[in-house]
C-alpha atoms as a PDB file:
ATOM      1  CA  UNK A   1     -29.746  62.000  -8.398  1.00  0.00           C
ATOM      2  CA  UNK A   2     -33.708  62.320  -8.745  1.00  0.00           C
ATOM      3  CA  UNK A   3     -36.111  63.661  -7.082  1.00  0.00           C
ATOM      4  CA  UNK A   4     -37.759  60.278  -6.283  1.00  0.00           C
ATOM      5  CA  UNK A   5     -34.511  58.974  -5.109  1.00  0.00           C
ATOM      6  CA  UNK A   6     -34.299  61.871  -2.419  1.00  0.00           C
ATOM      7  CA  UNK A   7     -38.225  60.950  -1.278  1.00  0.00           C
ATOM      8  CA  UNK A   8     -37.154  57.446  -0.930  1.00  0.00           C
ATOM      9  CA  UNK A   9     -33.987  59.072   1.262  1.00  0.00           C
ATOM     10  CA  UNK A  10     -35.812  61.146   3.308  1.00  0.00           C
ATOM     11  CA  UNK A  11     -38.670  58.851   4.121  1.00  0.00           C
ATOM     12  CA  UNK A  12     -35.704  56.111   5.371  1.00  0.00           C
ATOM     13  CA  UNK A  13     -34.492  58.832   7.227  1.00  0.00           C
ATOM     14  CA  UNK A  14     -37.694  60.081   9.137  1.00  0.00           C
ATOM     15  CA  UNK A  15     -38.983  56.134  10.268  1.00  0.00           C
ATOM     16  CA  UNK A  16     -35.429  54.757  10.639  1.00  0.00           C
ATOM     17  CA  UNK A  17     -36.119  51.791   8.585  1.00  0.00           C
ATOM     18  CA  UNK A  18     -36.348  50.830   4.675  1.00  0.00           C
ATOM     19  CA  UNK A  19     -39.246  48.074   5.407  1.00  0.00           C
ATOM     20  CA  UNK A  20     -41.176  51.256   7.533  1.00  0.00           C
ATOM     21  CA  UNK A  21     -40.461  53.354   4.530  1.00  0.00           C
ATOM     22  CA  UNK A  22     -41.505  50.742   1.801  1.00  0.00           C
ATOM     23  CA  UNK A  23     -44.614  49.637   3.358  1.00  0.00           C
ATOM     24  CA  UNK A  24     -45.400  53.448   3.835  1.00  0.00           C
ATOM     25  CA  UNK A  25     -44.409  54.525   0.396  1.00  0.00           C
ATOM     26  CA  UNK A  26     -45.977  50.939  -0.859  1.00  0.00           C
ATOM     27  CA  UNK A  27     -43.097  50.321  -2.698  1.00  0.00           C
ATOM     28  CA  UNK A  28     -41.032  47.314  -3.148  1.00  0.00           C
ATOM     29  CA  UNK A  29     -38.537  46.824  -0.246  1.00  0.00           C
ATOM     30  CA  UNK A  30     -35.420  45.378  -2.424  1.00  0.00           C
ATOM     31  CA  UNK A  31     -36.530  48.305  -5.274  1.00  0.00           C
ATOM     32  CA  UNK A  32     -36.350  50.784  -2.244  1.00  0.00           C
ATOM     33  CA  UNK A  33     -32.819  49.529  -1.113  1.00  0.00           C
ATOM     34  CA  UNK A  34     -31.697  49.567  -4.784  1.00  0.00           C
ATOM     35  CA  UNK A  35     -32.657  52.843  -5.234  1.00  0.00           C
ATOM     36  CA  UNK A  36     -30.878  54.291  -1.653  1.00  0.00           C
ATOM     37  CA  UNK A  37     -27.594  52.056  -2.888  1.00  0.00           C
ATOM     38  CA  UNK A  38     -27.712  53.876  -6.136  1.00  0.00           C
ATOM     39  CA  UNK A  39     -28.156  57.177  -4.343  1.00  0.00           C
ATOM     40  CA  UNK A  40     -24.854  56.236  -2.522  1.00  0.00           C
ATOM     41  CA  UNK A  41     -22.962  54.902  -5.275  1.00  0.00           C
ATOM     42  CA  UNK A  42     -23.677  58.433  -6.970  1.00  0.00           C
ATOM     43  CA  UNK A  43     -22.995  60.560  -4.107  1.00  0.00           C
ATOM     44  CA  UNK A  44     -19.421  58.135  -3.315  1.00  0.00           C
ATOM     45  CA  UNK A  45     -20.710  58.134   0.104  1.00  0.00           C
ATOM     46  CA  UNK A  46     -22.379  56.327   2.982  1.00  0.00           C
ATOM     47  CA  UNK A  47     -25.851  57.608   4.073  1.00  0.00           C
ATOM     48  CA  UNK A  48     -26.773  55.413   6.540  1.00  0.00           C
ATOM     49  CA  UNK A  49     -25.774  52.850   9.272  1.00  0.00           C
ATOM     50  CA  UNK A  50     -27.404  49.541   8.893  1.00  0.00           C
ATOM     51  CA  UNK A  51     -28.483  47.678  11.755  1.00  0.00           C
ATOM     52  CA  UNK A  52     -30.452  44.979  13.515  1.00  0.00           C
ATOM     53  CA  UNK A  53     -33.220  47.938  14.969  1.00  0.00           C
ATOM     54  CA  UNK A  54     -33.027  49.926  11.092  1.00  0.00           C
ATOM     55  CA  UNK A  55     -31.066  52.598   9.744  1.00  0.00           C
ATOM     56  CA  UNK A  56     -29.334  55.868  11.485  1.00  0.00           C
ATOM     57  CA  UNK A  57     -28.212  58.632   9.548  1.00  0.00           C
ATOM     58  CA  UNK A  58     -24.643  59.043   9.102  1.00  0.00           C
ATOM     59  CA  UNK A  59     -23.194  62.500   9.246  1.00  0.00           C
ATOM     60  CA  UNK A  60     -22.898  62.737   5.243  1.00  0.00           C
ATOM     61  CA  UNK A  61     -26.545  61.511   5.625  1.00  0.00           C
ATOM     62  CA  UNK A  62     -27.789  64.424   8.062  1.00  0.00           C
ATOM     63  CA  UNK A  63     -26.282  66.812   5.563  1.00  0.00           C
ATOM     64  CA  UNK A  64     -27.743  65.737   3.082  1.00  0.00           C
ATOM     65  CA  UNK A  65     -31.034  65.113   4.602  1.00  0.00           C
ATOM     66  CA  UNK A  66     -31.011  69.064   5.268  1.00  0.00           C
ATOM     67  CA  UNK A  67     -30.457  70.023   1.818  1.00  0.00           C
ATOM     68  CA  UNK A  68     -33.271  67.872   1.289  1.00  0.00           C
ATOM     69  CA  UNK A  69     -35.478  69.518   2.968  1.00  0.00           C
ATOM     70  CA  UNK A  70     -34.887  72.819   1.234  1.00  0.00           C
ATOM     71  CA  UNK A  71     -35.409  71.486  -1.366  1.00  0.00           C
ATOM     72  CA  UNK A  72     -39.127  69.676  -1.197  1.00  0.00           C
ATOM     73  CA  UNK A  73     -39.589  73.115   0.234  1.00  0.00           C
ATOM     74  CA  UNK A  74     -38.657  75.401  -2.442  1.00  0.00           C
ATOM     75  CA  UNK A  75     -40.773  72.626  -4.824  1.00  0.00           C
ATOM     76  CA  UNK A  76     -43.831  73.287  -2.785  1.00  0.00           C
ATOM     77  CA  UNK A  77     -42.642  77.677  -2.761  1.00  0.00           C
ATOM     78  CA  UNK A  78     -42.842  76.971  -6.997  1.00  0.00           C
ATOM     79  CA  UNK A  79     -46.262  75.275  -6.893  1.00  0.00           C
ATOM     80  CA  UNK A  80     -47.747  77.949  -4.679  1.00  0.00           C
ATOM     81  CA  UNK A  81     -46.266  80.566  -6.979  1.00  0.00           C
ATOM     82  CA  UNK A  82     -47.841  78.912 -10.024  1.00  0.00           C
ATOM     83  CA  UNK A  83     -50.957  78.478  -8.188  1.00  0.00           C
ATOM     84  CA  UNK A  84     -51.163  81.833  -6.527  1.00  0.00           C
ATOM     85  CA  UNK A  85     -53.620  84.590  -7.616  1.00  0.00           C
ATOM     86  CA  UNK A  86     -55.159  88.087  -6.703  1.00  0.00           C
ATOM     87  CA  UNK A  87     -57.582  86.279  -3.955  1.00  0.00           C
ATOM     88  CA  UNK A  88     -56.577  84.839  -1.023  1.00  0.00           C
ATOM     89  CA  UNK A  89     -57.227  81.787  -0.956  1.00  0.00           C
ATOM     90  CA  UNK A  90     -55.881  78.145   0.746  1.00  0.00           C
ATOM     91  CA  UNK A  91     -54.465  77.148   3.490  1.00  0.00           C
ATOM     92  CA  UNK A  92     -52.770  80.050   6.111  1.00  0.00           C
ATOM     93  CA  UNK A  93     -51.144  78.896   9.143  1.00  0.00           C
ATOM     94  CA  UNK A  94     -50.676  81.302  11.757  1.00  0.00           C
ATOM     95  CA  UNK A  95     -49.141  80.968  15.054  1.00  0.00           C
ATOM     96  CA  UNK A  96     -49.220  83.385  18.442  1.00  0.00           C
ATOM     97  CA  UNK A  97     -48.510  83.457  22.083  1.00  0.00           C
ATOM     98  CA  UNK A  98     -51.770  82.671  24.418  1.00  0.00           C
ATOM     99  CA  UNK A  99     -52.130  85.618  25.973  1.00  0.00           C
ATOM    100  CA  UNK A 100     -51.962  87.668  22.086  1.00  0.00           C
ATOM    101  CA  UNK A 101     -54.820  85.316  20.915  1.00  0.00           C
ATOM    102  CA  UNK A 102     -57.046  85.362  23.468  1.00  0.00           C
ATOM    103  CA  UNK A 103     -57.046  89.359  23.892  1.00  0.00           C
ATOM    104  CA  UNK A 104     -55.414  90.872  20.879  1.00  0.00           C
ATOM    105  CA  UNK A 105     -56.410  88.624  17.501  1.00  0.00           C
ATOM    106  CA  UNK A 106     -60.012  87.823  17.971  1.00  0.00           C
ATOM    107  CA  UNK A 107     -60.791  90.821  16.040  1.00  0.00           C
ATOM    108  CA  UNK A 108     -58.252  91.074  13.622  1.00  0.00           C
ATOM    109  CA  UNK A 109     -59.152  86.867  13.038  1.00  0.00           C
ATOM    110  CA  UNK A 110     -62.711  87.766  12.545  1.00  0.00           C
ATOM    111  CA  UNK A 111     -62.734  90.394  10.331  1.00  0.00           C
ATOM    112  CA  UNK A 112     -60.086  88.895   7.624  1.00  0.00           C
ATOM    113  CA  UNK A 113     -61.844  85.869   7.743  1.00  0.00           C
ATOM    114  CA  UNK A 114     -65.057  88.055   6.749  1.00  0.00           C
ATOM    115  CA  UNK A 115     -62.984  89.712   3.990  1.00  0.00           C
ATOM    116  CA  UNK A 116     -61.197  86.438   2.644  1.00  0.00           C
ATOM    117  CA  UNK A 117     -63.442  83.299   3.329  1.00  0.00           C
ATOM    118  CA  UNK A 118     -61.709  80.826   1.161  1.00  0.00           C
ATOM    119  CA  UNK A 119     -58.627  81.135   3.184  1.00  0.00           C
ATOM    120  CA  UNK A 120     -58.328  78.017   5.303  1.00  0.00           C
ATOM    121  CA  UNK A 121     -56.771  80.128   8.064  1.00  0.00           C
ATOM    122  CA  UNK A 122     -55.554  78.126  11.549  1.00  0.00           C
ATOM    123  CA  UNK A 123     -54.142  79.500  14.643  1.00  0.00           C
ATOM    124  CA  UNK A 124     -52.026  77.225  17.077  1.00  0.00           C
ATOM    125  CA  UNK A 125     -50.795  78.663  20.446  1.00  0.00           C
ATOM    126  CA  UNK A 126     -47.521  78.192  22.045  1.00  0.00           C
ATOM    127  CA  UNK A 127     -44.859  79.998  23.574  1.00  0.00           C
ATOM    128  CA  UNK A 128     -41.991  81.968  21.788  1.00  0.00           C
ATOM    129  CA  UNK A 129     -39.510  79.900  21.879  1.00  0.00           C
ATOM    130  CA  UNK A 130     -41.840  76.897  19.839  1.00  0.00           C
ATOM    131  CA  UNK A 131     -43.230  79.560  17.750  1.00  0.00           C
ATOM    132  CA  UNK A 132     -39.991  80.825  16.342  1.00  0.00           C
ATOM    133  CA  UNK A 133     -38.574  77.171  15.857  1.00  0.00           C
ATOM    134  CA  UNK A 134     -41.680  76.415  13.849  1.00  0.00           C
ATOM    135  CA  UNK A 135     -41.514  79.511  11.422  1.00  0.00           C
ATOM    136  CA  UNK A 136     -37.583  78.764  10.873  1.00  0.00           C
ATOM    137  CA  UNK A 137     -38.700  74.856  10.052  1.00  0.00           C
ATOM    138  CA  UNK A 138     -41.693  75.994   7.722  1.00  0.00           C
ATOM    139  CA  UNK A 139     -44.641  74.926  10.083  1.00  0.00           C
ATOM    140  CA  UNK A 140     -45.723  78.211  10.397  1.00  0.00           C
ATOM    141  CA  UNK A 141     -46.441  80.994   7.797  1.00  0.00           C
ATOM    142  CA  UNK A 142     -46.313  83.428  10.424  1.00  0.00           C
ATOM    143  CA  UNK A 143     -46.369  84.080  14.314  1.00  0.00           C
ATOM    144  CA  UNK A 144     -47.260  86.582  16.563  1.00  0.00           C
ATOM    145  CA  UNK A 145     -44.363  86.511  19.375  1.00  0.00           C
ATOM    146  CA  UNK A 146     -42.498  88.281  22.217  1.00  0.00           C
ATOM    147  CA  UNK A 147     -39.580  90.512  20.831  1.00  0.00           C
ATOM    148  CA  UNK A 148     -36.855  91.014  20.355  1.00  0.00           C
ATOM    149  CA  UNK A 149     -35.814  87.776  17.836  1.00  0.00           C
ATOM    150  CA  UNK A 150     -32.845  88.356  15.957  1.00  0.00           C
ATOM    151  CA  UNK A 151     -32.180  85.602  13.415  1.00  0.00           C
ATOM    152  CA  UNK A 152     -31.083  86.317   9.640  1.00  0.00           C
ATOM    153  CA  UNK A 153     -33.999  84.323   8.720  1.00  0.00           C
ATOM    154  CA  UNK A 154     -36.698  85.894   9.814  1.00  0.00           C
ATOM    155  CA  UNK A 155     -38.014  89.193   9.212  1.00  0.00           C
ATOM    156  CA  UNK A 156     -40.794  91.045  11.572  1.00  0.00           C
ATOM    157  CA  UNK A 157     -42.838  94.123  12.193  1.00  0.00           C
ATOM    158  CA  UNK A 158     -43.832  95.517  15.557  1.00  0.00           C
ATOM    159  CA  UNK A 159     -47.279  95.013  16.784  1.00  0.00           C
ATOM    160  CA  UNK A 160     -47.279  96.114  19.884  1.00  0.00           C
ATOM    161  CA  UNK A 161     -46.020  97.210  23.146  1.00  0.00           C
ATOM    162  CA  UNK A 162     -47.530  95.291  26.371  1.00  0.00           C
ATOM    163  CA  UNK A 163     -46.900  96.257  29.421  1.00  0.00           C
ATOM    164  CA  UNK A 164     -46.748  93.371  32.533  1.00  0.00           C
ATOM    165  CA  UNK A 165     -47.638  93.615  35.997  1.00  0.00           C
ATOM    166  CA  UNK A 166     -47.579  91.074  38.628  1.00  0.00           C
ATOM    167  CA  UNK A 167     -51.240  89.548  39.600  1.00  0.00           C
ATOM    168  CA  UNK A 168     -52.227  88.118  43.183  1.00  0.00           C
ATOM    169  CA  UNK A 169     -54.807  87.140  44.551  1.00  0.00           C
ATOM    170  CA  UNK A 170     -57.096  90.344  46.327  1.00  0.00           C
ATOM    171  CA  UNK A 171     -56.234  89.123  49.920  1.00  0.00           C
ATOM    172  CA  UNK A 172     -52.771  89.967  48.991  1.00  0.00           C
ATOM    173  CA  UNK A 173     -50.938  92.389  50.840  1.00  0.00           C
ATOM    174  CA  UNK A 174     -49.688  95.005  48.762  1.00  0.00           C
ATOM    175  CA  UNK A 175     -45.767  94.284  47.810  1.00  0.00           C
ATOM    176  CA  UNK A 176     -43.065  96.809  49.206  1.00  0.00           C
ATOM    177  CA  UNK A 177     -40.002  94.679  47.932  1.00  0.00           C
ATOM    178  CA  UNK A 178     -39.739  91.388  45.159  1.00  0.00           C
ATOM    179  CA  UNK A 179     -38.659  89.710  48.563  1.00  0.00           C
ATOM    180  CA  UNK A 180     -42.057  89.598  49.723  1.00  0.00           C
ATOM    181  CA  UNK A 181     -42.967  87.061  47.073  1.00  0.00           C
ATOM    182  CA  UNK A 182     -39.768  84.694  48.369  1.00  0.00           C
ATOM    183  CA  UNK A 183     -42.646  82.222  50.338  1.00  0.00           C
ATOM    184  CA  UNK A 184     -45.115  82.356  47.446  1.00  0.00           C
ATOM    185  CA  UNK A 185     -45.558  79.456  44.252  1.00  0.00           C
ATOM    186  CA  UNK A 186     -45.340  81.340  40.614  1.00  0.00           C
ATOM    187  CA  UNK A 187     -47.655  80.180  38.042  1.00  0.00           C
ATOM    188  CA  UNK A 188     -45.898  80.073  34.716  1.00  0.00           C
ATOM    189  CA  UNK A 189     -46.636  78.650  30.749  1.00  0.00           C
ATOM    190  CA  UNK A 190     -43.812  76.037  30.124  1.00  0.00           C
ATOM    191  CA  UNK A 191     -40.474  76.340  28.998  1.00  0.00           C
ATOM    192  CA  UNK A 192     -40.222  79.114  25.864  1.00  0.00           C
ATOM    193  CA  UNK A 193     -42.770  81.773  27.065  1.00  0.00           C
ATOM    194  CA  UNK A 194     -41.166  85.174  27.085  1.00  0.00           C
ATOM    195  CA  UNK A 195     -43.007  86.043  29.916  1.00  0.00           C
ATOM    196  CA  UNK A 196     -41.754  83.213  31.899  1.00  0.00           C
ATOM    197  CA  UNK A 197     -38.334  84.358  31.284  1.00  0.00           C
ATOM    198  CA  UNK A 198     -39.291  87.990  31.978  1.00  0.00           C
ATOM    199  CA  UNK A 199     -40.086  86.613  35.415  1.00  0.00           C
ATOM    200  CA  UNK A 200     -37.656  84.451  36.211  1.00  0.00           C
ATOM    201  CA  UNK A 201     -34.682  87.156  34.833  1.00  0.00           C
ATOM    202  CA  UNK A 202     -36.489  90.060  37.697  1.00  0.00           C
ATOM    203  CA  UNK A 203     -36.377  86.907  40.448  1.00  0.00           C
ATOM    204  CA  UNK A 204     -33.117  86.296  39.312  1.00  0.00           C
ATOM    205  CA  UNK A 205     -31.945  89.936  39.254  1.00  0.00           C
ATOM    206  CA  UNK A 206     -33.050  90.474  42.536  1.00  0.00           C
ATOM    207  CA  UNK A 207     -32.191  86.920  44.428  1.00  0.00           C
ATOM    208  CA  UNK A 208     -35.192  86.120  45.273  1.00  0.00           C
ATOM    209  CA  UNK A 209     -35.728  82.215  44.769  1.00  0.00           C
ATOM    210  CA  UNK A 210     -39.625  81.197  44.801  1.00  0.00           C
ATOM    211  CA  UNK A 211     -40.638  78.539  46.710  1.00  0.00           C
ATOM    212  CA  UNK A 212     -42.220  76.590  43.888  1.00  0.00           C
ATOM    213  CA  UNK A 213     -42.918  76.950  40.001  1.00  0.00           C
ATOM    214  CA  UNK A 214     -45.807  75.428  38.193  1.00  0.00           C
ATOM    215  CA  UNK A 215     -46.454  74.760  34.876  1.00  0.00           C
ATOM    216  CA  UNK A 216     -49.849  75.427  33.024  1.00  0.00           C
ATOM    217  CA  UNK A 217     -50.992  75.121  29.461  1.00  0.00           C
ATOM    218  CA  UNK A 218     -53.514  77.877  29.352  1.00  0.00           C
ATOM    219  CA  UNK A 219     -54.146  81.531  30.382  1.00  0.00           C
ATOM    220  CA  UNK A 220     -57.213  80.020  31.685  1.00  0.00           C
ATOM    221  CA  UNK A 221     -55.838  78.051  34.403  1.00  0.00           C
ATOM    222  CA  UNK A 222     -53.102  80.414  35.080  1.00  0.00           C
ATOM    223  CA  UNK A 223     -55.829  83.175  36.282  1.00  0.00           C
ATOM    224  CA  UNK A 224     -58.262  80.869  37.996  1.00  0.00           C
ATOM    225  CA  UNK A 225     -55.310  79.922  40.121  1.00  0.00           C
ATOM    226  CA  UNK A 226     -53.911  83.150  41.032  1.00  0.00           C
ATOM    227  CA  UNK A 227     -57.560  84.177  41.734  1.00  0.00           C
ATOM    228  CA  UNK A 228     -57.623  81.311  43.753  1.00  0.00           C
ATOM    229  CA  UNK A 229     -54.450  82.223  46.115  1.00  0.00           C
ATOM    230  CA  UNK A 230     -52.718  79.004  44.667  1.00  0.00           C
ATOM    231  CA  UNK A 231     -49.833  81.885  43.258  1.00  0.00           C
ATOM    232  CA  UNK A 232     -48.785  84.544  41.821  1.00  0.00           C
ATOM    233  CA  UNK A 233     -47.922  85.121  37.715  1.00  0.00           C
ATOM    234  CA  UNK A 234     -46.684  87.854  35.843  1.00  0.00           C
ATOM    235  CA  UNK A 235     -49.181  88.519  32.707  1.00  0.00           C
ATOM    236  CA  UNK A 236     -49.615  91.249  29.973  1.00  0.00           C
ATOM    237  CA  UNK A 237     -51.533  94.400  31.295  1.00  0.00           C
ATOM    238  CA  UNK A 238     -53.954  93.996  28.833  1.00  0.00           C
ATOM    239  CA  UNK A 239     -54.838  90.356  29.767  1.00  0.00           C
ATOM    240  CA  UNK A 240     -55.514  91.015  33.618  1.00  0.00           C
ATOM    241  CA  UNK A 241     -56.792  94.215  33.380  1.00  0.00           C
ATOM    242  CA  UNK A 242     -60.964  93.570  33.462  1.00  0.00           C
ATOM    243  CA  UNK A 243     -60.071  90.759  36.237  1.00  0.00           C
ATOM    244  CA  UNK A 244     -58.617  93.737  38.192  1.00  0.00           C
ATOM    245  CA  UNK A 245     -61.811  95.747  37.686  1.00  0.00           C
ATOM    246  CA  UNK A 246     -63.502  92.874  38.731  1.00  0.00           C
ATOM    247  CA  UNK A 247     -61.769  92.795  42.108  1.00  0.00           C
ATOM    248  CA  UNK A 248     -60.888  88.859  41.299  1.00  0.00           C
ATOM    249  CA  UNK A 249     -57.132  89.716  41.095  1.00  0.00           C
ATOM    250  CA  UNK A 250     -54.756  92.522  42.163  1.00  0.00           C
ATOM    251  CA  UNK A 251     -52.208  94.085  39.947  1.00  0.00           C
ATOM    252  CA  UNK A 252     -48.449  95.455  41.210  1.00  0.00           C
ATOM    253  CA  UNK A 253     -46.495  97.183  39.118  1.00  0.00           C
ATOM    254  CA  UNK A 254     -43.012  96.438  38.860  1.00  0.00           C
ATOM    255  CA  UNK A 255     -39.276  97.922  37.407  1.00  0.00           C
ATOM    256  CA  UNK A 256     -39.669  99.081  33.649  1.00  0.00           C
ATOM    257  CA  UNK A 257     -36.380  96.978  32.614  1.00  0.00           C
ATOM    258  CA  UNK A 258     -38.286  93.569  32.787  1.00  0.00           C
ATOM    259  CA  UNK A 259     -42.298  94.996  32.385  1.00  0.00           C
ATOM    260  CA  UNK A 260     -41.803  96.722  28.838  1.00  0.00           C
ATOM    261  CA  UNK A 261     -42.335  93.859  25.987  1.00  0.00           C
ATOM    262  CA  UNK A 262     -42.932  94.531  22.559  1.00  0.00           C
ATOM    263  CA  UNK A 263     -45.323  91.831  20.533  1.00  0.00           C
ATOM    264  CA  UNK A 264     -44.169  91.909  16.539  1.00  0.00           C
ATOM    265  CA  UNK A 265     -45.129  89.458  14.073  1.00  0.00           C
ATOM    266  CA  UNK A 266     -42.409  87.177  12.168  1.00  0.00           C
ATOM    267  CA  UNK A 267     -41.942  85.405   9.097  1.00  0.00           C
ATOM    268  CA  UNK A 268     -39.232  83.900   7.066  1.00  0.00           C
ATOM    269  CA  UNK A 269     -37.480  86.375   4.560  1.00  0.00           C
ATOM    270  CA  UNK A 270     -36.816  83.558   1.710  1.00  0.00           C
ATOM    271  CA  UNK A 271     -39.784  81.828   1.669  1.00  0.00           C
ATOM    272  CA  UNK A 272     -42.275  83.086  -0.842  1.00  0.00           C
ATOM    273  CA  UNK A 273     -44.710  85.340   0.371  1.00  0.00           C
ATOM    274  CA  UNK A 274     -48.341  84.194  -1.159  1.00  0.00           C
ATOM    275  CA  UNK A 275     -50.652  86.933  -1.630  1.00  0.00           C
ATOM    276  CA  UNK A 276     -52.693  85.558   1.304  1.00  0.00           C
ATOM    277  CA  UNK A 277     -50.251  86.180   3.770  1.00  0.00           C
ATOM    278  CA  UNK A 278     -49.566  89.305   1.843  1.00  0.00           C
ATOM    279  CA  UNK A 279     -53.203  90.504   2.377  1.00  0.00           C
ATOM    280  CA  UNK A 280     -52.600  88.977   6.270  1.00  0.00           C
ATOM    281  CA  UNK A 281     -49.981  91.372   6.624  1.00  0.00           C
ATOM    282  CA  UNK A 282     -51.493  94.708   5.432  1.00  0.00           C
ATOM    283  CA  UNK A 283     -54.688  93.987   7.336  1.00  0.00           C
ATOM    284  CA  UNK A 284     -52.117  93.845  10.004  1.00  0.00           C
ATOM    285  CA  UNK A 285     -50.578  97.029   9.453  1.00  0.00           C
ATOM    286  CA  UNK A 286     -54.248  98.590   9.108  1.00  0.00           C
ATOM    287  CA  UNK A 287     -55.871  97.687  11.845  1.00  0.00           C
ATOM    288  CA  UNK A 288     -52.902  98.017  14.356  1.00  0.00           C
ATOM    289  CA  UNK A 289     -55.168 100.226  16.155  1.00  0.00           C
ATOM    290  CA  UNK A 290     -58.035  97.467  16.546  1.00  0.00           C
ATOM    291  CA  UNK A 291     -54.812  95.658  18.635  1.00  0.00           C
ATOM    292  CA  UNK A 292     -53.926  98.505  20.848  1.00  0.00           C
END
């Protein structure tokens, strides 16, 4: 088994067809066959179901296919060791939650991008859930998300500790009981944002079953709409707060169980930490207070 007989594997396995994979690895399409044949001969087992729309991956296949991965990966951990240096430098991929990036990174962004300029350094928002799914699969170096996450993966270190309140619009009433939201449309991020299940755990905790839920992409939208009277969300302290002071929203408190969250930062524990995300990190624990 060589390491060109496991590219010519996996790329079969990711379009679902040897003629996708030959024309995209232009590479002969009988050579390509030969080669997954010999990869089964050697292995004394079958990889993949042949049929009239491709290949599917047997279960020997999806095994294998895993171990795969871990392995292109741990090539690509040796050539950034061999590469790596005393300055930052390349490609950092960093992920966060929407709210954390618009209020808490800009700074902290800004100011090691000052300090390291040839770091190619991206941020992509999502929620939790997507987040932690894409540092487990290697998409992200990092992310910024809602704790707790406990997988034996990942390691993390606190950021910090938000506090959420319940926004409405300022012709509001002000709210004696969770019941007095039971008429009213909540405006949530999708599926995966902690704060969405924050919100929908209190609901649920107290029986209260909104009349609608809507889905939005951005923080954006989210506040216009409350603003707006369209609904009501529940949203980081921190994020609402100079909305509040500008008497375009109204803040409620509500029960300490479900408005305490705690923001940490994650990353896997055996992938090789590069100096950049090294540096990353430290600047992180140094200017926690420019996050607070």
């Amino acid at each position: 088994m060589d390491l060109q007989s496991l590219r010519f594997f996996r790329a079969v396995a990711e379009l679902g067809s040897i003629s996708k994979a030959a024309k995209e690895l232009n590479y002969a399409q009988s050579n390509l066959t030969s080669k997954i044949q010999q990869l089964e001969e050697n292995l004394e087992t079958t990889l993949f179901y042949r049929h009239n729309r491709g290949t599917t991956l047997t279960e020997k296949g999806k095994v294998l296919l895993s171990y795969t991965d871990e392995i292109f990966h741990l090539l690509d951990e040796v050539r950034e060791a061999m590469s790596d240096n005393q300055i930052p430098k390349g490609p950092l991929v960093i992920g966060s939650m929407e709210t954390t990036a618009a209020i808490r990174l800009p700074a902290l962004l800004s100011k090691f991008h000052r300090e390291y300029p040839a770091v190619d350094l991206t941020l992509k928002t999502g929620p939790t859930e997507q987040n932690v799914k894409d540092v487990l699969q290697y998409e992200l170096d990092g992310a910024f998300v809602a704790g707790p996450v406990e997988h034996p993966d990942l390691t993390y270190q606190t950021v910090i500790e938000e506090e959420l309140v319940l926004v409405t619009d300022t012709l509001h009433q002000p709210l004696t009981s969770l019941k007095d939201i039971q008429n009213r449309t909540i405006l949530v991020f999708r599926n995966g944002c902690s704060y969405r299940a924050r919100f929908e755990g209190w609901l649920h905790h107290e029986g209260v079953i909104p009349e609608k839920i809507m889905e939005f992409g951005t923080l954006d939208g989210i506040i216009g709409c409350v603003s707006a009277g369209l609904g009501i969300s529940l949203l980081p302290l921190s994020v609402v707060d100079k909305y509040v002071k500008e008497e375009l929203l109204i803040q409620h408190s509500i029960p300490k169980r479900f408005g305490n969250v705690k923001t940490i930062f994650i990353y896997r524990k055996d992938k090789y930490m590069s100096n950049t995300l090294k540096r990353f990190t430290e600047m992180l624990n140094l200017e926690n207070v420019m996050l607070v």
